[in-house]
Protein backbone atom coordinates (compact mmCIF):
# COMPACT_ATOMS: atom_id res chain seq x y z
CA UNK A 1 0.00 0.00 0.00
CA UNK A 2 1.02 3.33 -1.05
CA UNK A 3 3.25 5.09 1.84
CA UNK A 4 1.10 8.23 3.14
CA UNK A 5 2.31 11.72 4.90
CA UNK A 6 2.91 11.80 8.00
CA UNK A 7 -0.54 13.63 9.29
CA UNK A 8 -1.47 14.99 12.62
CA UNK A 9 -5.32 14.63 13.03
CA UNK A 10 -6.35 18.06 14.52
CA UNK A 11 -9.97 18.31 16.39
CA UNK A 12 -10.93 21.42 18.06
CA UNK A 13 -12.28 24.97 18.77
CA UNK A 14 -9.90 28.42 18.72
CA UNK A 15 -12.68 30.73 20.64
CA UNK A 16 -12.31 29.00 24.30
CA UNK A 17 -12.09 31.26 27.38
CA UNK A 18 -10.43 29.95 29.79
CA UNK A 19 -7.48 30.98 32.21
CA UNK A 20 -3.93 29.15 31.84
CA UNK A 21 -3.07 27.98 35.72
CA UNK A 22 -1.29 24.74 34.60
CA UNK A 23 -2.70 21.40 33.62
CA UNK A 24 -1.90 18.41 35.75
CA UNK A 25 1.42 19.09 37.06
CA UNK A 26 3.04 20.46 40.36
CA UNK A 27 4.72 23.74 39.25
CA UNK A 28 6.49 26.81 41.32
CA UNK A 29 3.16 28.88 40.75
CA UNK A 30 1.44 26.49 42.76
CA UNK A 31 0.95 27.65 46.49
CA UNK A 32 2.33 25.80 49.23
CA UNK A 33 2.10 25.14 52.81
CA UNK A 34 4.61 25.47 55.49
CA UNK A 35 3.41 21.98 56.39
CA UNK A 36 5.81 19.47 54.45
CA UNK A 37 3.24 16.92 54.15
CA UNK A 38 0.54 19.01 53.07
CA UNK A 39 1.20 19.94 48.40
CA UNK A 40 -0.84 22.08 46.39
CA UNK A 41 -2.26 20.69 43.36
CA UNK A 42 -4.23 22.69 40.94
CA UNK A 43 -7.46 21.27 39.08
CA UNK A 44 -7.13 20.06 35.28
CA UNK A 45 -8.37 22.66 33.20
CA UNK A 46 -10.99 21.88 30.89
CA UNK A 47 -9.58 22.35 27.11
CA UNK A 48 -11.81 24.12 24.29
CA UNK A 49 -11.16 15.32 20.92
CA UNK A 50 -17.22 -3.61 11.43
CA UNK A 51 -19.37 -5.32 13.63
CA UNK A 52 -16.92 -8.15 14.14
CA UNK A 53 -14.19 -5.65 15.68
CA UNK A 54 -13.57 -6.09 19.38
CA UNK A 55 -13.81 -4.05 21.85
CA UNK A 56 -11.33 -3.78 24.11
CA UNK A 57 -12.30 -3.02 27.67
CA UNK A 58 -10.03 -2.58 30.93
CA UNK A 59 -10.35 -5.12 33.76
CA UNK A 60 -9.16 -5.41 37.01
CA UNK A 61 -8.03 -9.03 37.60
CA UNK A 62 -6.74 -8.63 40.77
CA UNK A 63 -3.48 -10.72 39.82
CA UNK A 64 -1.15 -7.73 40.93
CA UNK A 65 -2.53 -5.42 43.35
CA UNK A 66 -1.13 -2.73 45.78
CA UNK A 67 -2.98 -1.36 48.98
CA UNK A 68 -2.53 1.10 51.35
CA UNK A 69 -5.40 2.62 53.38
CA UNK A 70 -7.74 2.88 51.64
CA UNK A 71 -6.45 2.62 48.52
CA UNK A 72 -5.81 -0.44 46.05
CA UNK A 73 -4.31 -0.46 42.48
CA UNK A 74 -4.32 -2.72 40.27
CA UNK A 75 -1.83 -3.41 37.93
CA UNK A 76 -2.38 -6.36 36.42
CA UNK A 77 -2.28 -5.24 32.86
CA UNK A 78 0.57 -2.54 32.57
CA UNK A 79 1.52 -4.51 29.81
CA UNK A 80 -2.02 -3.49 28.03
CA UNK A 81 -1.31 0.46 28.86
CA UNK A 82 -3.08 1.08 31.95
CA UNK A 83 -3.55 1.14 35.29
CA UNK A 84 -7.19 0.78 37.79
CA UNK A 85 -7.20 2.69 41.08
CA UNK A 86 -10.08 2.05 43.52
CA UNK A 87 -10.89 4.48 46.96
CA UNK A 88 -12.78 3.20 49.62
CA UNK A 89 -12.31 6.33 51.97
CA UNK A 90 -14.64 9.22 53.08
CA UNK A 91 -12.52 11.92 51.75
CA UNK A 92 -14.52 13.61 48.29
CA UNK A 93 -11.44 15.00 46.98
CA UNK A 94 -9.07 12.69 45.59
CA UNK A 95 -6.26 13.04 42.82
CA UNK A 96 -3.98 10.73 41.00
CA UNK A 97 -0.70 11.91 39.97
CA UNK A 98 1.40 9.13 37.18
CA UNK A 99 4.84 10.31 36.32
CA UNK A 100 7.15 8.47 33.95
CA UNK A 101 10.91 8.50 35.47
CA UNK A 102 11.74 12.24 33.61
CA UNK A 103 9.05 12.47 32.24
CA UNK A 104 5.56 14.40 32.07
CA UNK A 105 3.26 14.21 35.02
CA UNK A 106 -0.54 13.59 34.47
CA UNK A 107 -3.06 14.58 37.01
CA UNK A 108 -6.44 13.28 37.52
CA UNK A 109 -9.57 13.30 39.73
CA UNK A 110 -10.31 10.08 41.36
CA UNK A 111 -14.29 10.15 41.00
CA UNK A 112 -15.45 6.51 41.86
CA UNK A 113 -15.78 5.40 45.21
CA UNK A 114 -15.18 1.78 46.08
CA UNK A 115 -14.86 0.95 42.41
CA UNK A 116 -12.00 0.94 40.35
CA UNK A 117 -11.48 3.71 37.90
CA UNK A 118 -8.83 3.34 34.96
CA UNK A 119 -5.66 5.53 34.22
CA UNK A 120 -3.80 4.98 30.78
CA UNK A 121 0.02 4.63 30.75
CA UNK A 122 0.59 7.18 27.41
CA UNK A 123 4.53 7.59 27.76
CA UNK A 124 5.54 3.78 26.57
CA UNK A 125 8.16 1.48 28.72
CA UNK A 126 9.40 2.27 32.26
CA UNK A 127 9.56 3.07 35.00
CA UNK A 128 6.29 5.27 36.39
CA UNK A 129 5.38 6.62 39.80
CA UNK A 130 1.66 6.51 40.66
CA UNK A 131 1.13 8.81 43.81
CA UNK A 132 -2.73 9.09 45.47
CA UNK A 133 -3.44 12.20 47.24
CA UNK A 134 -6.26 13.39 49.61
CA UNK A 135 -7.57 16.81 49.74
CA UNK A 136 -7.00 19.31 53.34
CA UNK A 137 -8.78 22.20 51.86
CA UNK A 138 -9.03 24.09 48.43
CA UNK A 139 -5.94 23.29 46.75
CA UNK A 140 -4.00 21.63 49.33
CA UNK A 141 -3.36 17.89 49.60
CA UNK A 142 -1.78 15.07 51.51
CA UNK A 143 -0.17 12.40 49.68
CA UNK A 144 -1.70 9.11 50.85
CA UNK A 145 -0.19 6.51 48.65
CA UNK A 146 2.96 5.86 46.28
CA UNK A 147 4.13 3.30 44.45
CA UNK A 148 6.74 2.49 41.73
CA UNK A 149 5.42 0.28 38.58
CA UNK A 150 7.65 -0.75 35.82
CA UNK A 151 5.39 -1.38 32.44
CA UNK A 152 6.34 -3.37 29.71
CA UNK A 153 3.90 -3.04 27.06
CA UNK A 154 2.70 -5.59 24.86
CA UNK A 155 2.68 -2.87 22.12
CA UNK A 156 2.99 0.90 21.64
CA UNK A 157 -0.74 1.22 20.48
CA UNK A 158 -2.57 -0.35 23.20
CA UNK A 159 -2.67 2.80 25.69
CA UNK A 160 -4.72 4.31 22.60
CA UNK A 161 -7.14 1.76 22.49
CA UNK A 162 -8.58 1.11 25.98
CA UNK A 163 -11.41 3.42 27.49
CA UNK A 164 -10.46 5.86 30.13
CA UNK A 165 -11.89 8.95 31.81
CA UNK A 166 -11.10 10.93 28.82
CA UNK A 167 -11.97 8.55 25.94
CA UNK A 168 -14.59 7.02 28.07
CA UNK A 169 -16.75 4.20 26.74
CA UNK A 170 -18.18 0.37 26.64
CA UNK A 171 -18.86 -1.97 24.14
CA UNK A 172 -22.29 -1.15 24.12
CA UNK A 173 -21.93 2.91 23.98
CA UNK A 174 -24.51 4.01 21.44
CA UNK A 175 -21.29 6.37 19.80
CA UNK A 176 -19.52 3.12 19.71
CA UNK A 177 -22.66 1.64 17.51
CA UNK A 178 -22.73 4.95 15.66
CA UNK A 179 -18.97 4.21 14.83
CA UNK A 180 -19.81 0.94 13.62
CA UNK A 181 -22.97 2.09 11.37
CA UNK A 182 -20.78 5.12 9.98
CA UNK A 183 -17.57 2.50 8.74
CA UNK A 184 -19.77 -0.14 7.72
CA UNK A 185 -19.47 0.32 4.18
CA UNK A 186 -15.25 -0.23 4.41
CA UNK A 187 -12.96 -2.42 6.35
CA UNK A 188 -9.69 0.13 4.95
CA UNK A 189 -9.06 2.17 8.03
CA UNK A 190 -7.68 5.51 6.12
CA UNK A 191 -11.47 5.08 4.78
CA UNK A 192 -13.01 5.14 8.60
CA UNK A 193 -11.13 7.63 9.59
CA UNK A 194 -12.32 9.90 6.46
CA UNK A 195 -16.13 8.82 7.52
CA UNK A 196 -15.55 9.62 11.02
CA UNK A 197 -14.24 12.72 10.28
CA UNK A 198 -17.15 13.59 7.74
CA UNK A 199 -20.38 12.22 10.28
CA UNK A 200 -18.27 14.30 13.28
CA UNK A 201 -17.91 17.63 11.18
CA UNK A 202 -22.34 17.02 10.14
CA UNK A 203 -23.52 15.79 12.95
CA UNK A 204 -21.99 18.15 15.98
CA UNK A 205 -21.89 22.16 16.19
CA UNK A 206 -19.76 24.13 18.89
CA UNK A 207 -21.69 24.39 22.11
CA UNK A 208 -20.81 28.01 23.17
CA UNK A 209 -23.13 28.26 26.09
CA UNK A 210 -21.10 25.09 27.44
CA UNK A 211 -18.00 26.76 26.65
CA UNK A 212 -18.88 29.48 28.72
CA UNK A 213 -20.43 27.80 31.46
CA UNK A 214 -17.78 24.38 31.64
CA UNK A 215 -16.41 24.23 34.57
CA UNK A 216 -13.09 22.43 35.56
CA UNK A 217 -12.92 18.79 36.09
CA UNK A 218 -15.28 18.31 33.52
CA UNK A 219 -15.56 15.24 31.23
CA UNK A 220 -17.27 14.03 28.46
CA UNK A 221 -19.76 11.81 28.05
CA UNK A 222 -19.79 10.94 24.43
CA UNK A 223 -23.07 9.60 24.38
CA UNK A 224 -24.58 12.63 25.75
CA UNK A 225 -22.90 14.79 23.12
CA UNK A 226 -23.57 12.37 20.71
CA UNK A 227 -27.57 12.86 21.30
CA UNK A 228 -27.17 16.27 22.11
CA UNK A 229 -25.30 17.19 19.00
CA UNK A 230 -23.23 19.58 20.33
CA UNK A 231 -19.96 20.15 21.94
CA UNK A 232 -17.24 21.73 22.98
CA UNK A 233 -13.39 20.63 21.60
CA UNK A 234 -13.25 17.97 24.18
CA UNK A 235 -16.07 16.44 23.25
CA UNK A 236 -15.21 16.15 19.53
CA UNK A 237 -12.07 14.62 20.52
CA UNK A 238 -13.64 12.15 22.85
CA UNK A 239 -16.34 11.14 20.12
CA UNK A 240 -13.94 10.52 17.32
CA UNK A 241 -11.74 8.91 19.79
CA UNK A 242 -13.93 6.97 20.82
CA UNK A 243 -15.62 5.69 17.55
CA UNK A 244 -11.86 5.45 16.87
CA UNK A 245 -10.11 3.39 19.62
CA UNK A 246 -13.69 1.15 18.93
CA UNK A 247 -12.81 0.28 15.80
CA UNK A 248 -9.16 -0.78 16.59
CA UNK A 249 -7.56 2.01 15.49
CA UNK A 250 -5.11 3.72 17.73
CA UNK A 251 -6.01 7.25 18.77
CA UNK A 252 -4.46 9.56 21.45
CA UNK A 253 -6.50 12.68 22.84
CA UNK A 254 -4.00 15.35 23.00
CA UNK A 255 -4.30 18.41 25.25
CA UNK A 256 -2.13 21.56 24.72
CA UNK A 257 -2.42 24.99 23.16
CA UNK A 258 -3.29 26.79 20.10
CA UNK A 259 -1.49 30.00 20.60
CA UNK A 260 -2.32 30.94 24.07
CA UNK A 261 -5.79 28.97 24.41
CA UNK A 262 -6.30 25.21 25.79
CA UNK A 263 -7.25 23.24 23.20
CA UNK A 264 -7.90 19.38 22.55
CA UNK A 265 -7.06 17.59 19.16
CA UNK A 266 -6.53 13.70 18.25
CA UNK A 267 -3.61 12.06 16.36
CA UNK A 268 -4.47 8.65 14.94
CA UNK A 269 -2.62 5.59 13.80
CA UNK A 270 -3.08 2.97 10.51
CA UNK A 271 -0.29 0.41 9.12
CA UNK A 272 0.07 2.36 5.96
CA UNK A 273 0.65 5.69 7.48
CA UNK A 274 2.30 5.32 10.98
CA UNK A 275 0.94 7.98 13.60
CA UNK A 276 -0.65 10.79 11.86
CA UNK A 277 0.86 13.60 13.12
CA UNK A 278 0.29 16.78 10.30
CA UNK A 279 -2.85 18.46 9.93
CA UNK A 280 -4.84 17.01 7.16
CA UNK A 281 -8.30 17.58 5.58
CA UNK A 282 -9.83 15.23 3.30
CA UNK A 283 -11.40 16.89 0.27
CA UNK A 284 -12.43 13.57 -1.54
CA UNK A 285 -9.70 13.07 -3.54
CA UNK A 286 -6.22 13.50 -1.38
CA UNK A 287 -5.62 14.29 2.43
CA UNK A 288 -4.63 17.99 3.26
CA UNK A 289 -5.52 19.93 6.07
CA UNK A 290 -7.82 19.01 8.75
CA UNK A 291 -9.67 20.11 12.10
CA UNK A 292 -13.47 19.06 12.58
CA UNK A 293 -14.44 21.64 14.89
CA UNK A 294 -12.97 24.13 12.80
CA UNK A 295 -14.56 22.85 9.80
CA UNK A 296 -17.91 22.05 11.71
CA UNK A 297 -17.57 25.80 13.34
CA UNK A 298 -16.19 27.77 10.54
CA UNK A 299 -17.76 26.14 8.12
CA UNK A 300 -14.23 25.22 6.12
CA UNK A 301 -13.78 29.47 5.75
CA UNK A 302 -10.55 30.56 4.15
CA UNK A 303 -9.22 32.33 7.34
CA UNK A 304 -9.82 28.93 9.17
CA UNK A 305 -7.63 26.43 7.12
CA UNK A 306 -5.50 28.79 6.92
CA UNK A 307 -5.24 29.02 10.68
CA UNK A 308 -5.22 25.27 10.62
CA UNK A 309 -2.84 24.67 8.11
CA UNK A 310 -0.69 26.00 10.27
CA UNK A 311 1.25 23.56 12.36
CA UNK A 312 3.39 26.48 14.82
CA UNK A 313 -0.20 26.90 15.94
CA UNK A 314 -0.57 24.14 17.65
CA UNK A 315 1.53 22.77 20.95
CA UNK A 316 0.77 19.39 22.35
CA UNK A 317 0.84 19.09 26.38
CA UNK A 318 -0.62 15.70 27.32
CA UNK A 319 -2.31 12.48 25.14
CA UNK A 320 -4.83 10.12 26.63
């Protein structure tokens, strides 16, 4: 098959609103307390992502698990790209820090409460640290639990293929049957990922009362956007993620900035093109610049895929 261009598969909305404080990392902006057990940690911001396929679904198998009070993770399948944390204590604020040895550190609200939630291991092989921390009061927390994990993965691809709070679905998510209904015509996965692209770009519209009113911590439900019909750039990413990851083809929801604005986007993988990592459109004849939202929202103007086109737009921060 016919080697493609490298592509990175943009998803989106320029007009978001809200204030840069640092996404899911400790930082020397971050207030402190004279108290040495006692660390600030500042909320995620919200950024403005063939019927025979399996889905793949996270499990915890309880073959390798690590407590402390209340706390338990499992990581049985590191190899698979992810871990599942579970909290059985009273405290309501709970975050989960995962570090790769030098590398980036991803933050996350622990929501579930004696039920295991899963956390994807995006930075391949290693070492990581996976730290559990318990609110004191606004943005000040205790660290509860720690614990070294070396992964091994099975593959590079899997960590984009598994559900997790970001990309967050089950085999039986109606946007998972959507998926399947919209790529039933073509088993090429270049083709699904055109499809996608084109029912994503008709079927949604930029939700700028949400935008407005989002508040941080929020996540999508895909389904809910899905019938709704509306979104913000998270929620594009999720869907197409999501209708994505459920057809087997790797995707990564990446966070980071266009220009000075938090922003979500997806890169996606396929045999015949390796990660797709420059902005593309498809114009039915030949892949060139792309960015649903953009295209759903600006309705493909000249100004837009021009801004688009542009790849010093657009820095990448964290994929899930």
């Amino acid at each position: 098959m016919q080697k493609k261009v490298l592509i990175l598969f943009l998803v989106g909305i320029l007009f978001c609103t809200f204030t840069i404080t640092g996404c899911g990392q400790l930082g020397a902006d971050n207030e402190k307390t004279s108290n040495a057990e006692e660390i600030t940690i500042a909320d995620e911001q919200v950024p403005l992502a063939n019927t025979s396929v399996k889905v793949l679904e996270p499990s915890a198998s309880g073959e390798t698990v690590y407590k402390g009070t209340n706390v338990a993770v499992d990581a049985s399948n590191t190899s698979q790209g992810y871990v599942m944390v579970k909290y059985s204590g009273k405290n309501q604020k709970i975050k989960i820090q995962i570090t790769k040895s030098s590398g980036t550190t991803y933050t996350y609200n622990l929501n579930a409460r004696n039920a295991y939630e899963v956390f994807p291991l995006t930075e391949g092989n290693g070492s990581y640290t996976l730290k559990v921390f318990e609110n004191l009061s606004g943005t000040k927390y205790s660290q509860a639990f720690s614990k070294d994990i070396n992964v091994k993965l099975k593959n590079q691809y899997l960590p984009f293929l598994y559900p997790n709070q970001y990309v967050n679905f089950t085999a039986n998510s109606t946007t998972v049957k959507k998926g399947i209904e919209v790529t039933k015509s073509t088993t090429d996965d270049l083709k699904k990922v055109e499809l996608i692209y084109n029912y994503t770009v008709d079927a949604l519209t930029y939700d700028t009362a949400k935008a407005a009113s989002v508040q941080s911590g929020y996540l999508p439900d895909v389904d809910a956007v899905l019938a709704s019909k509306k979104g913000i750039c998270f929620d594009y990413a999720s869907v197409m993620a999501t209708m994505l990851r459920s057809q087997n083809i790797p995707c990564k929801l990446v966070v980071g900035y266009t220009g000075n604005v938090y922003h979500a986007w997806i890169n996606v993988y396929t045999p015949e093109s390796g990660w797709i990592d420059g902005m593309i459109f498809f114009d039915g004849q030949k892949w060139q610049l792309m960015d649903p939202t953009f295209a759903s929202s600006g309705k493909k103007s000249e100004s837009i895929m021009k801004y688009i086109g542009n790849a010093s737009n657009y820095t990448a921060k964290y994929a899930y």
